[in-house]
N, C-alpha and C. Protein backbone atom coordinates (compact mmCIF):
# COMPACT_ATOMS: atom_id res chain seq x y z
N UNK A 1 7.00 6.55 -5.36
CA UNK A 1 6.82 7.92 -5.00
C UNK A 1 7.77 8.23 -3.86
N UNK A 2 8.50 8.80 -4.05
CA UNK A 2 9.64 9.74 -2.89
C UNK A 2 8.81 10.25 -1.74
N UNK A 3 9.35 9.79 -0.54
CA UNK A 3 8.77 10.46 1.06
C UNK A 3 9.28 11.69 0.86
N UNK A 4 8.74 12.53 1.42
CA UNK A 4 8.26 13.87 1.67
C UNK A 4 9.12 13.96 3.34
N UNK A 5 9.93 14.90 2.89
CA UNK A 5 10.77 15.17 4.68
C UNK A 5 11.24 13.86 5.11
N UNK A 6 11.57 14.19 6.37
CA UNK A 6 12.50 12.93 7.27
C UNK A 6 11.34 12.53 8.29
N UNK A 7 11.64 11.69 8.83
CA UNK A 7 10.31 11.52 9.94
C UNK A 7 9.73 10.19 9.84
N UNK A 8 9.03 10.01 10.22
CA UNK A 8 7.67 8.53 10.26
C UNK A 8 7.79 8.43 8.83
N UNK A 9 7.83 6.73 8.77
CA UNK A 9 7.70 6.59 7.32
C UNK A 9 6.21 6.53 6.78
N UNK A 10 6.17 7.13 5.61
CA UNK A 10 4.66 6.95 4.57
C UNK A 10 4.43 5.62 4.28
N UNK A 11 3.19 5.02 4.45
CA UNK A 11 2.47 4.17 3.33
C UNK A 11 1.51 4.60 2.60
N UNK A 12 1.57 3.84 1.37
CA UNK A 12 0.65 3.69 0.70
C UNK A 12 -0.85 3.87 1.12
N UNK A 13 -1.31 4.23 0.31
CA UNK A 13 -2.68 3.94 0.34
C UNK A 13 -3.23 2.32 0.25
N UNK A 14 -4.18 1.64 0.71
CA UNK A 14 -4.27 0.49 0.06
C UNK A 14 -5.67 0.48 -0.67
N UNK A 15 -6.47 1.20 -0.37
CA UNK A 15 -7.47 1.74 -1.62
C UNK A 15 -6.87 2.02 -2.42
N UNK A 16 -5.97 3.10 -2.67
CA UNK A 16 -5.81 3.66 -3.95
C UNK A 16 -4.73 2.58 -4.94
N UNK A 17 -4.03 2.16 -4.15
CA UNK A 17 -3.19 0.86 -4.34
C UNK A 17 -3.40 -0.41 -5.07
N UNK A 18 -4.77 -0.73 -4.26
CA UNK A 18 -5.74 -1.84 -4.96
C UNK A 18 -6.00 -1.06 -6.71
N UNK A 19 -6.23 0.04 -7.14
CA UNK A 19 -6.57 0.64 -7.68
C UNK A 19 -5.03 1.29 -9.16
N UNK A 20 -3.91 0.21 -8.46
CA UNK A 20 -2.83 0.53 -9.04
C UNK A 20 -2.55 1.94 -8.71
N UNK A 21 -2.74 3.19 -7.82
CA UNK A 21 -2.28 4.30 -7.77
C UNK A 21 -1.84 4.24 -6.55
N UNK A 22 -0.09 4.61 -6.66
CA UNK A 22 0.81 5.05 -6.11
C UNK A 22 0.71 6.33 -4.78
N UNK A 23 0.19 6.32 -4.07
CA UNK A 23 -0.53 7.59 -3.19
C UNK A 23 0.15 7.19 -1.40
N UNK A 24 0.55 8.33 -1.42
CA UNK A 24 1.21 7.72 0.03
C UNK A 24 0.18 8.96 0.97
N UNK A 25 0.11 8.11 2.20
CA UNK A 25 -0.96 9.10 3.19
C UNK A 25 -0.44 9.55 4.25
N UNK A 26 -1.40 10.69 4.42
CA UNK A 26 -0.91 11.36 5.93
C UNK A 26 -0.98 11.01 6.77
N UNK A 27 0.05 11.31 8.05
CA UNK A 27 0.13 10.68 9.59
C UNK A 27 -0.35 11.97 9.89
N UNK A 28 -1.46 11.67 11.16
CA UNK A 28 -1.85 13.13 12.32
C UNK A 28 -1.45 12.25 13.52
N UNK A 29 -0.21 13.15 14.00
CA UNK A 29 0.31 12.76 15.13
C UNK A 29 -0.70 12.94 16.41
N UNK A 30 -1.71 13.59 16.44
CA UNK A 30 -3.13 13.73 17.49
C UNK A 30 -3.13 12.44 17.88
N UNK A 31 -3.65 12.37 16.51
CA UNK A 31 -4.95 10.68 16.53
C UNK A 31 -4.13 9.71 16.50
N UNK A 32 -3.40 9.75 15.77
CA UNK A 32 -2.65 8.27 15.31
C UNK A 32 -3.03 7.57 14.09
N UNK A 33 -3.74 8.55 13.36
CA UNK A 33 -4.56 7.83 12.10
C UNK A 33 -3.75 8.11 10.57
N UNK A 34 -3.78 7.48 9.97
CA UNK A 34 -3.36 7.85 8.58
C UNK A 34 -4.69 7.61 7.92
N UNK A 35 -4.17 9.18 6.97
CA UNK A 35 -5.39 9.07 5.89
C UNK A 35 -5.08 9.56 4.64
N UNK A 36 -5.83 9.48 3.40
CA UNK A 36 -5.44 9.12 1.83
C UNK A 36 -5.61 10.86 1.56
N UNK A 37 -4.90 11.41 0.10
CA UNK A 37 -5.15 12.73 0.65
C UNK A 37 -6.03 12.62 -1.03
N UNK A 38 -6.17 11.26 -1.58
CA UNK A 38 -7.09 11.09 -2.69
C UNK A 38 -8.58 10.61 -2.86
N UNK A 39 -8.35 9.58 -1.67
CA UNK A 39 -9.70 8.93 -1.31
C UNK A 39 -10.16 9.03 0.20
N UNK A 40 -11.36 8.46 0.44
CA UNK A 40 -11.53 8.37 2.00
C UNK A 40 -10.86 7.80 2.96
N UNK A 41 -10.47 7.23 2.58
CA UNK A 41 -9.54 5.86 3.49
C UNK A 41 -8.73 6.96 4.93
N UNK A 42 -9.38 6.00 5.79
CA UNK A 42 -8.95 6.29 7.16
C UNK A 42 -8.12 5.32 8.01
N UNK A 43 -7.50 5.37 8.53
CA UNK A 43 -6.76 3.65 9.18
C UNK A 43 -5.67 4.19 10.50
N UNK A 44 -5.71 3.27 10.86
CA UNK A 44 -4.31 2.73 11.90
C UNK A 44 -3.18 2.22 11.05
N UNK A 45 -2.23 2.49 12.04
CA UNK A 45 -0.88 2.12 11.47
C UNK A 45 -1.00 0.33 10.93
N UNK A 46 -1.54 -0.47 12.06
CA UNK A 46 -1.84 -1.58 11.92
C UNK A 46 -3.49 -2.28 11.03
N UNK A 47 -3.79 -1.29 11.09
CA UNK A 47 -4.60 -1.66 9.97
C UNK A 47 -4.05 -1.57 7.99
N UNK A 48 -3.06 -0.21 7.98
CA UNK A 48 -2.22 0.24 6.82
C UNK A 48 -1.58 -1.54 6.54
N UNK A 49 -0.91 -1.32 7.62
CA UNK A 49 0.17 -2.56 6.85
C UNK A 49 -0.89 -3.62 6.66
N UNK A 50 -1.61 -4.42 7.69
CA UNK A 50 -2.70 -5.71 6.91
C UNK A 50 -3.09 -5.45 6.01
N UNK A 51 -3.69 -4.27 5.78
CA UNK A 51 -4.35 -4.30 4.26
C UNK A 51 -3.42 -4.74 2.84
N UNK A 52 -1.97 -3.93 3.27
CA UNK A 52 -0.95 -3.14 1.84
C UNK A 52 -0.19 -5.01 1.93
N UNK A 53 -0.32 -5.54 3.32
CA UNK A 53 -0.21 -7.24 2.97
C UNK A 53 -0.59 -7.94 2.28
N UNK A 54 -1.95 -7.69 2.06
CA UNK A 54 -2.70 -8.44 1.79
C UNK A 54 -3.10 -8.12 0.16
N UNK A 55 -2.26 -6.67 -0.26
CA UNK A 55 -2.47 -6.65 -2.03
C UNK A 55 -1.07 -7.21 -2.52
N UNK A 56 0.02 -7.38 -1.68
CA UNK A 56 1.39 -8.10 -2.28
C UNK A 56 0.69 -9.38 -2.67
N UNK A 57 -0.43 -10.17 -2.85
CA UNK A 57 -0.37 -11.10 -3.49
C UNK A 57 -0.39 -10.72 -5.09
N UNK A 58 -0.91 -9.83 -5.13
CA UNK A 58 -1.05 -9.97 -6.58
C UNK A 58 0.44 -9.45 -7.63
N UNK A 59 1.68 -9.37 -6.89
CA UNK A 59 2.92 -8.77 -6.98
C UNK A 59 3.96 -10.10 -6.78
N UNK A 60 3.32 -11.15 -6.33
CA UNK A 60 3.89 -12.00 -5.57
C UNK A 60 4.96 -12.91 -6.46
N UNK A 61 4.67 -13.11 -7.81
CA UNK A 61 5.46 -13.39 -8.92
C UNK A 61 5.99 -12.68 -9.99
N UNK A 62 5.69 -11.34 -9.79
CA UNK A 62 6.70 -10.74 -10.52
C UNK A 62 7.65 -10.96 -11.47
N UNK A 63 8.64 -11.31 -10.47
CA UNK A 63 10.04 -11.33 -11.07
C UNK A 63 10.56 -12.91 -11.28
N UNK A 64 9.38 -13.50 -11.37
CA UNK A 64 9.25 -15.01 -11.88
C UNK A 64 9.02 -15.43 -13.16
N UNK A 65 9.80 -15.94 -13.87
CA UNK A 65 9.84 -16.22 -15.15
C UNK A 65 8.96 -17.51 -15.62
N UNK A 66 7.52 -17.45 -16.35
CA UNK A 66 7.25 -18.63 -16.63
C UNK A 66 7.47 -19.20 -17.47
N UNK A 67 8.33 -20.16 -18.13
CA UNK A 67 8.03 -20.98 -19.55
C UNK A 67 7.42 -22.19 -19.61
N UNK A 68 6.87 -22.91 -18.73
CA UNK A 68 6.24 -24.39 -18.68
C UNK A 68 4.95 -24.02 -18.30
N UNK A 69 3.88 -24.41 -19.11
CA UNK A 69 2.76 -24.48 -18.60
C UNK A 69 2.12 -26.02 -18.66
N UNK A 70 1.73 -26.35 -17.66
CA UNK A 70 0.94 -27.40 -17.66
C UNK A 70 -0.80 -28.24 -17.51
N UNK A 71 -0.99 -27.74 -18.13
CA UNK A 71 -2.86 -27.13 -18.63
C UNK A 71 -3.80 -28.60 -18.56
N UNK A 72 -2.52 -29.35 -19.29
CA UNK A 72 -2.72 -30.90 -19.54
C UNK A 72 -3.69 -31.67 -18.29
């Protein structure tokens, strides 16, 4: 999904994310909070990134090719 203007960069949602949907959230420069403009999700900058860390596992092989399996 394309950022919107110049400025602070967007993340993801990581609710909606977990959820496979692409949703980037709002910054309120007040608070300091980002929030989902789909779901509830409320957060810190540092809470955004641990979470959106912590779903790259399931992304983590991708672009890894398997042909050997070893089941044996």
């Amino acid at each position: 999904m394309a950022q919107l203007g110049k400025g602070k960069l967007n993340y993801r949602c990581p609710s909606c994310f977990l959820r496979d949907l692409d949703i980037d959230m709002f910054y309120n420069k007040e608070t300091g909070i980002y929030s989902c403009i789909r779901c509830q999700y409320r957060g810190t900058e540092e809470d955004v990134l641990e979470k959106n860390e912590m779903i790259r596992f399931r992304y983590k092989a991708m672009h890894q090719r398997f042909d050997k399996f070893d089941f044996d």
